[in-house]
C-alpha atoms as a PDB file:
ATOM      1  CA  UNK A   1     -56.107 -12.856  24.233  1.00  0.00           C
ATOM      2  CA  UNK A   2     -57.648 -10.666  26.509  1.00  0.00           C
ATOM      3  CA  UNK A   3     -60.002 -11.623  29.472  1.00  0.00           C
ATOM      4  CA  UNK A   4     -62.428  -9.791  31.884  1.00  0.00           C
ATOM      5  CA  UNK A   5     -64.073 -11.323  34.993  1.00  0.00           C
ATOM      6  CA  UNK A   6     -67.101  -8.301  35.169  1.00  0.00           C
ATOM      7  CA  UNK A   7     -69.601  -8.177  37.991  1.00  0.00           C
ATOM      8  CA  UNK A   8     -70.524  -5.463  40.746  1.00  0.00           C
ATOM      9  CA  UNK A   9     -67.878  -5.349  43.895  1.00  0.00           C
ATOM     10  CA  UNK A  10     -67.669  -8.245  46.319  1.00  0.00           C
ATOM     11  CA  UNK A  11     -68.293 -11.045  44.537  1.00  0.00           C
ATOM     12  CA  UNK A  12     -64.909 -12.255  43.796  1.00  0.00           C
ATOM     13  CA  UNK A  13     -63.370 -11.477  40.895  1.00  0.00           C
ATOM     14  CA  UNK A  14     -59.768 -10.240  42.274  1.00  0.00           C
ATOM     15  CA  UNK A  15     -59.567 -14.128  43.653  1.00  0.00           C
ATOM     16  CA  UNK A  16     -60.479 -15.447  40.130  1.00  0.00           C
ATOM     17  CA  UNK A  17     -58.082 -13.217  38.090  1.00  0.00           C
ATOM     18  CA  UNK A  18     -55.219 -14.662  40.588  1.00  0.00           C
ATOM     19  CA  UNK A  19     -56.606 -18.153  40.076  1.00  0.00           C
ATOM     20  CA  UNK A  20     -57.045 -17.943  36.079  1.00  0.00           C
ATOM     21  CA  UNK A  21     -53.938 -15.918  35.964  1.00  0.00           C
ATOM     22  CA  UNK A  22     -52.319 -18.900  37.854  1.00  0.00           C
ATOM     23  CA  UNK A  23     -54.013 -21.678  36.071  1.00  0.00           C
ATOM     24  CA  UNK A  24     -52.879 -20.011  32.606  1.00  0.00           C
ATOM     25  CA  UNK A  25     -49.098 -19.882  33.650  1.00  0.00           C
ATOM     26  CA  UNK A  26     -48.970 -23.436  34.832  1.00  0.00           C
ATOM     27  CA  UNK A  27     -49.714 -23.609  30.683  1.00  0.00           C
ATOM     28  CA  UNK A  28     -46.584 -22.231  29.924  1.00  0.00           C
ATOM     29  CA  UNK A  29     -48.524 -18.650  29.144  1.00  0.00           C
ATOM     30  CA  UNK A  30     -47.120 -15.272  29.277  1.00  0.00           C
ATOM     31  CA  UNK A  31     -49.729 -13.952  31.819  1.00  0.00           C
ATOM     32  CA  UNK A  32     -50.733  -9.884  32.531  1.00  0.00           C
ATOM     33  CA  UNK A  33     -52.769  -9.311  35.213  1.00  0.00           C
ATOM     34  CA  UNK A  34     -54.726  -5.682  35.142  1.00  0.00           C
ATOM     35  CA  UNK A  35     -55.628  -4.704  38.561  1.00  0.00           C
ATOM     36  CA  UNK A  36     -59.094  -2.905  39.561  1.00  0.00           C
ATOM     37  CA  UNK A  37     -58.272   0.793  38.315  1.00  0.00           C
ATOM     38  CA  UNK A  38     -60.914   2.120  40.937  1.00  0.00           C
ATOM     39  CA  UNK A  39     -58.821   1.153  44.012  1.00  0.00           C
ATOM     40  CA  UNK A  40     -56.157   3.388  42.330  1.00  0.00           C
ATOM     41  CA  UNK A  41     -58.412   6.455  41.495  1.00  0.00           C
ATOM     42  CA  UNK A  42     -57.860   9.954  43.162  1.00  0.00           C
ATOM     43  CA  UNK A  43     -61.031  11.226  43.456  1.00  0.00           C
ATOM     44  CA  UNK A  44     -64.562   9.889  45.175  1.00  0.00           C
ATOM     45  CA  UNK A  45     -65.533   6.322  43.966  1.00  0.00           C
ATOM     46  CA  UNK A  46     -68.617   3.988  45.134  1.00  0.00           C
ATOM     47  CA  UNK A  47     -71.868   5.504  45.717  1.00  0.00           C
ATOM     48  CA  UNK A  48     -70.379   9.016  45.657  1.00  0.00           C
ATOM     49  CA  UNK A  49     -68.526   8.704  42.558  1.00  0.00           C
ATOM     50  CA  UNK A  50     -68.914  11.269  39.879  1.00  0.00           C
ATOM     51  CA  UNK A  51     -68.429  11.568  36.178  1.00  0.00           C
ATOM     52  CA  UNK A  52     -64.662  12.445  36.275  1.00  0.00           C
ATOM     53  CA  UNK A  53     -63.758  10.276  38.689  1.00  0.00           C
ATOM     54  CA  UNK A  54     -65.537   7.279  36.055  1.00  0.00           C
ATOM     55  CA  UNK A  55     -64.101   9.339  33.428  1.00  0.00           C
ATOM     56  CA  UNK A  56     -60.487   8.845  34.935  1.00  0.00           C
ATOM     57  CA  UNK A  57     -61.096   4.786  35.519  1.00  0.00           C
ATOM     58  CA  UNK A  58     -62.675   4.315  32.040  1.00  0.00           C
ATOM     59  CA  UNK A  59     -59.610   5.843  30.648  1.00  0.00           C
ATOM     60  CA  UNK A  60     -56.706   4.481  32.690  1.00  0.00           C
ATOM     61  CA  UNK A  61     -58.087   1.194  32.732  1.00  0.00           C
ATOM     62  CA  UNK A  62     -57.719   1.377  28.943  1.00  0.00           C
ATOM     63  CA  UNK A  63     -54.831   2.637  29.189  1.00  0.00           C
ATOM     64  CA  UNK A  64     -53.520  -0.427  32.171  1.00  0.00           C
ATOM     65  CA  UNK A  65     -55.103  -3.148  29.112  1.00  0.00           C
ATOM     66  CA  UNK A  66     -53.075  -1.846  26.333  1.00  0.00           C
ATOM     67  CA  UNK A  67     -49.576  -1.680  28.750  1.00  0.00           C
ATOM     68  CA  UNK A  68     -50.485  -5.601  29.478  1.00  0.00           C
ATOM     69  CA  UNK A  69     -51.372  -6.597  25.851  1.00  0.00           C
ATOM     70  CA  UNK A  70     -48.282  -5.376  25.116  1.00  0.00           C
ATOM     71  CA  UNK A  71     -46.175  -7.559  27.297  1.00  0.00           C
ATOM     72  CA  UNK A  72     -47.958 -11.108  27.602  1.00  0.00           C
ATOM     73  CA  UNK A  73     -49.937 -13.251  25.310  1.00  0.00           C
ATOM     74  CA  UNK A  74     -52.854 -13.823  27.849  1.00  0.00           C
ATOM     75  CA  UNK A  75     -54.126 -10.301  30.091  1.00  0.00           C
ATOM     76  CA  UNK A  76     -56.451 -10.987  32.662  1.00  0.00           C
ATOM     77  CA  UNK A  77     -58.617  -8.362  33.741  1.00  0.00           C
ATOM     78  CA  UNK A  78     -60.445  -7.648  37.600  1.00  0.00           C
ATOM     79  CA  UNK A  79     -63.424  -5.707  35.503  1.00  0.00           C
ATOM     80  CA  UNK A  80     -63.953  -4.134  32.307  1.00  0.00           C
ATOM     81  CA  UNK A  81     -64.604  -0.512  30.967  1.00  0.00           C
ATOM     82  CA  UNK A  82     -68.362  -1.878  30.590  1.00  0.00           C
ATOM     83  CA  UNK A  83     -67.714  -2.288  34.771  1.00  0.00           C
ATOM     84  CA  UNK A  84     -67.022   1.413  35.235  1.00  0.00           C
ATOM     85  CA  UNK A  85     -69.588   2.684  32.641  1.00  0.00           C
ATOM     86  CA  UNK A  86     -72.060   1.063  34.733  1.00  0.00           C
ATOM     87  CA  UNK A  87     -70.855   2.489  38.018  1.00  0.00           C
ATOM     88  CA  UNK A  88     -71.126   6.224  35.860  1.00  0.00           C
ATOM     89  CA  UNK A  89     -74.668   5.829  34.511  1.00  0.00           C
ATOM     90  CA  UNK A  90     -75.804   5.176  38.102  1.00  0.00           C
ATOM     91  CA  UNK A  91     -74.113   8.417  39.403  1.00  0.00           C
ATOM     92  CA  UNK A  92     -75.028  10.362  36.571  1.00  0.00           C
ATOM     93  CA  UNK A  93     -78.263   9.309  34.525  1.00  0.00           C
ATOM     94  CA  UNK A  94     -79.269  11.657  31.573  1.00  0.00           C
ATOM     95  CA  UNK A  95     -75.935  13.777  31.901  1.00  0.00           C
ATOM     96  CA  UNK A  96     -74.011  14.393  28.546  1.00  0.00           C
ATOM     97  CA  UNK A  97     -70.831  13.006  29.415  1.00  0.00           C
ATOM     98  CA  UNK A  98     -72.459   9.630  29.706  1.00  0.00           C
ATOM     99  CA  UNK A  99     -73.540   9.356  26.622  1.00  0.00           C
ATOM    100  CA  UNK A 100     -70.130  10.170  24.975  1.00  0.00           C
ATOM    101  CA  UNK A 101     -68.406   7.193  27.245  1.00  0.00           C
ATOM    102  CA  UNK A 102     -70.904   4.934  25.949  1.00  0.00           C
ATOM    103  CA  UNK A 103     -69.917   4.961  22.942  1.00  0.00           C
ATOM    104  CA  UNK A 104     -66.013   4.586  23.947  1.00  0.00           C
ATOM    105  CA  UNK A 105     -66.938   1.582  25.869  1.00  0.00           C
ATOM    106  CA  UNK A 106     -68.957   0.282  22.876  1.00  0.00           C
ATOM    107  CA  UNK A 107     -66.430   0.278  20.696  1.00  0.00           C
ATOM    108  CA  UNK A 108     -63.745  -1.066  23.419  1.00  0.00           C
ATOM    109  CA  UNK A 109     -66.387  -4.049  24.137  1.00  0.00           C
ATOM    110  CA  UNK A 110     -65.575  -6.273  21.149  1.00  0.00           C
ATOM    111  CA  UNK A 111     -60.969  -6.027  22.153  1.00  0.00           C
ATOM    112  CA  UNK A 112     -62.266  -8.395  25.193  1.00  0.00           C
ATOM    113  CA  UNK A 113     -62.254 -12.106  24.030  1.00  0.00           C
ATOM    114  CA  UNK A 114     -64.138 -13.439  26.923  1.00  0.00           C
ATOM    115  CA  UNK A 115     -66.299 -11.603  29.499  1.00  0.00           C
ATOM    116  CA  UNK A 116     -66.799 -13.862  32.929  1.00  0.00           C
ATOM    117  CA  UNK A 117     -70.029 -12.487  34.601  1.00  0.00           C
ATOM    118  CA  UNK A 118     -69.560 -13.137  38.074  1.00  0.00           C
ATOM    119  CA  UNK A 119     -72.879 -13.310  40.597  1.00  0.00           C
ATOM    120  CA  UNK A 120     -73.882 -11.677  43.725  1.00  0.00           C
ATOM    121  CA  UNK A 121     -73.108 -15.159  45.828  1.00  0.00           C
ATOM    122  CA  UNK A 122     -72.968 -12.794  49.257  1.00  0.00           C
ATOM    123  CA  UNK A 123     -73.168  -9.701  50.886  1.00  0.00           C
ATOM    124  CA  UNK A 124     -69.458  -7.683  49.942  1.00  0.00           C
ATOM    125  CA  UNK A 125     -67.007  -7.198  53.315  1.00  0.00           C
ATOM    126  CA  UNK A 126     -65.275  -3.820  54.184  1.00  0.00           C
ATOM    127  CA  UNK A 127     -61.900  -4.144  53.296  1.00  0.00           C
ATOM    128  CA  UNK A 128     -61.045  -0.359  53.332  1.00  0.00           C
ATOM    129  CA  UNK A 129     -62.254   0.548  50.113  1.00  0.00           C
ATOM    130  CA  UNK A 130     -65.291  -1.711  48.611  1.00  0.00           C
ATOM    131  CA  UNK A 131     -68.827  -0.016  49.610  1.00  0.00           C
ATOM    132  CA  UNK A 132     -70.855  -2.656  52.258  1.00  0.00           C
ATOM    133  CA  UNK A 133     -74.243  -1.070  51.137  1.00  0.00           C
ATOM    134  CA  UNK A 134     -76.251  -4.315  49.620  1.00  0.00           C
ATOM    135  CA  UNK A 135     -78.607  -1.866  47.688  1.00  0.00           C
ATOM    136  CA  UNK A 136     -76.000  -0.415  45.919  1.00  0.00           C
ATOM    137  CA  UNK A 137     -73.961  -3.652  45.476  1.00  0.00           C
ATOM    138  CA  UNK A 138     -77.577  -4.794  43.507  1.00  0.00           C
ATOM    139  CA  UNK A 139     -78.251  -1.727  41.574  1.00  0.00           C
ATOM    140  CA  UNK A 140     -74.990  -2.286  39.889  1.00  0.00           C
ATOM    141  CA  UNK A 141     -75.116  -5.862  38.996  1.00  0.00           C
ATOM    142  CA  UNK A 142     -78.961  -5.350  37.957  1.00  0.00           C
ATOM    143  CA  UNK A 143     -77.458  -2.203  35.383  1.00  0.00           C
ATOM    144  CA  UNK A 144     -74.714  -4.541  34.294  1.00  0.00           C
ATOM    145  CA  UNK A 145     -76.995  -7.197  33.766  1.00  0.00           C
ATOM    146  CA  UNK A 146     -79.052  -5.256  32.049  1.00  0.00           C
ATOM    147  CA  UNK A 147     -76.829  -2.830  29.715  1.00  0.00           C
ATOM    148  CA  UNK A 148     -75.222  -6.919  28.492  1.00  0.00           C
ATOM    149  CA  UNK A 149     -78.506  -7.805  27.477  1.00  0.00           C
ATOM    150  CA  UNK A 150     -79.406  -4.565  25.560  1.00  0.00           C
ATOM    151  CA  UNK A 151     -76.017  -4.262  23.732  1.00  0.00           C
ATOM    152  CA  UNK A 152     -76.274  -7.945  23.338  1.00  0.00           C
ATOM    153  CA  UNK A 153     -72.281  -8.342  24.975  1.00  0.00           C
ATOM    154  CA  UNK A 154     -71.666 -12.075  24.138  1.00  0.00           C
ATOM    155  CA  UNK A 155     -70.858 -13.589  28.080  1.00  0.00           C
ATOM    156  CA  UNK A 156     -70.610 -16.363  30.646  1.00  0.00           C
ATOM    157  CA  UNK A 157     -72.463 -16.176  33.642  1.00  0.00           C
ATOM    158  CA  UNK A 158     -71.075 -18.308  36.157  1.00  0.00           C
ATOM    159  CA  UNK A 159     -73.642 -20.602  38.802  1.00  0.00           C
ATOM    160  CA  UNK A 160     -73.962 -19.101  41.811  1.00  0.00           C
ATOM    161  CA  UNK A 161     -74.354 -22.594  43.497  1.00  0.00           C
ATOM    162  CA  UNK A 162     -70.996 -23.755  42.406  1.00  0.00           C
ATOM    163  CA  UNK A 163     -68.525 -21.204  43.178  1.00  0.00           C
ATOM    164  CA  UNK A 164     -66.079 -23.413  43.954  1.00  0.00           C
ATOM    165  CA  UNK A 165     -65.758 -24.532  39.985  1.00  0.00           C
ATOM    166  CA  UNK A 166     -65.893 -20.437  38.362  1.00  0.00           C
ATOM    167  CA  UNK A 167     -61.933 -20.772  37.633  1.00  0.00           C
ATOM    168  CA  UNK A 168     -62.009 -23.974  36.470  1.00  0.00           C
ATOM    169  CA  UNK A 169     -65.412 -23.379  34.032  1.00  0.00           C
ATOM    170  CA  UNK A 170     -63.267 -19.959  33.044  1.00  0.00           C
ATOM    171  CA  UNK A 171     -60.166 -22.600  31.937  1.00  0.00           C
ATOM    172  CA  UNK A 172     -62.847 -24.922  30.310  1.00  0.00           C
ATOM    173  CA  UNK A 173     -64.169 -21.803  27.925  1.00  0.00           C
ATOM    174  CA  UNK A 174     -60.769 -20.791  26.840  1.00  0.00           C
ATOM    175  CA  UNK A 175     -59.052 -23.941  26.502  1.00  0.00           C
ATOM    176  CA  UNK A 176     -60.042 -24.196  22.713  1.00  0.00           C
ATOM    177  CA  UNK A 177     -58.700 -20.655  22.001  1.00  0.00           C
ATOM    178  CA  UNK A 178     -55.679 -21.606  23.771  1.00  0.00           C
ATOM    179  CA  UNK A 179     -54.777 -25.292  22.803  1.00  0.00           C
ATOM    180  CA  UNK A 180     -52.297 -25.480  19.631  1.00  0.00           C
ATOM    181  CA  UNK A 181     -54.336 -26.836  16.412  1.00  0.00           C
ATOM    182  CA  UNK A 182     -53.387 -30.112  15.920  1.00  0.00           C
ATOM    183  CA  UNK A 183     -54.527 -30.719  19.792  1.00  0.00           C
ATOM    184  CA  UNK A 184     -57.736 -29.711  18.841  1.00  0.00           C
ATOM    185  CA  UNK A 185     -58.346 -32.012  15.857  1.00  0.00           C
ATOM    186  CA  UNK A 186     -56.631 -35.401  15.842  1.00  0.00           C
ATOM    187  CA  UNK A 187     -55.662 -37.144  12.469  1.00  0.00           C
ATOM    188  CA  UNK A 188     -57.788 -39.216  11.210  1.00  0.00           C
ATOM    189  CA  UNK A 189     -55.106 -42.073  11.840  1.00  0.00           C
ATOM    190  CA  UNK A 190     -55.819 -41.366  15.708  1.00  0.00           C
ATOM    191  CA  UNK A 191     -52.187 -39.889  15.886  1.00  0.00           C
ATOM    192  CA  UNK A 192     -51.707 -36.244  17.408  1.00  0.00           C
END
């Protein structure tokens, strides 16, 4: 099973993939955890990103998500190549290479099994890397919001007003996926 908390920076996300990530080995879970690629990328991110620096997340965060699907039977991703494509269509609108990511992060959409939307609940800190600018913080959850909604990308938003219960509302959406069969329908004889 593969997760992916999505949502523009500074909302949270890295604390919910420790939290889920967490919550899922207290099951008994082999748990991956795929870091956010950007933090890792050599070349200009944020508002002065370009197309190979996008080009170089999109790709290695693919390549990050098949190392961890490899080695545990639950990944949990902090964003999703639909993340980073947004972050490239706002740096590059109308340029070719866009178009030919799309349709690489098209057809990687359906390998996530659940995609956690997470809202704008404040304005994003500095913590050495994340951009503080609140205009481009909303650009990029209004183009993720809106590129879902075209594709029609099956997803949970979480509520904004309860931010306190986004891990636990994650646990509650992938507890059936995750529960063994015969927990999920009891015998008729009201045995397990």
């Amino acid at each position: 099973m593969k997760i992916a908390f999505i949502g523009t920076h500074g909302v949270g996300k890295t604390t919910l993939c420790y939290d889920l990530a967490a919550a899922l080995k207290r099951r008994d879970l082999t748990v991956e955890l795929v870091r956010e690629v950007a933090r890792e990328c050599p070349l200009p991110i944020n508002r002065d990103t370009t197309v190979k620096a996008q080009a170089w997340i999109l790709h290695t965060q693919i390549a990050w998500e098949l190392q961890a699907e490899a080695k545990a039977e639950v990944v949990v991703c902090d964003r999703a190549v639909l993340d980073n494509y947004c972050y490239l269509r706002r740096a590059a609108p109308g340029e070719p290479h866009v178009k030919v990511l799309e349709g690489l992060v098209r057809a990687w959409l359906p390998t996530y099994d659940a995609l956690f939307r997470v809202p704008i609940v404040g304005d994003p800190s500095f913590d050495g890397v994340r951009d503080t600018d609140l205009a481009f913080q909303h650009d990029i959850d209004a183009l993720l919001l809106a590129t879902l909604e075209e594709w029609e990308v099956p997803f949970v938003t979480f509520d904004p007003a309860s931010r306190d219960g986004w891990a636990k509302k994650a646990i509650e959406v992938l507890l059936p996926a995750l529960r063994p069969q015969e927990l999920l329908f009891p015998d008729a004889a009201g045995g397990r």
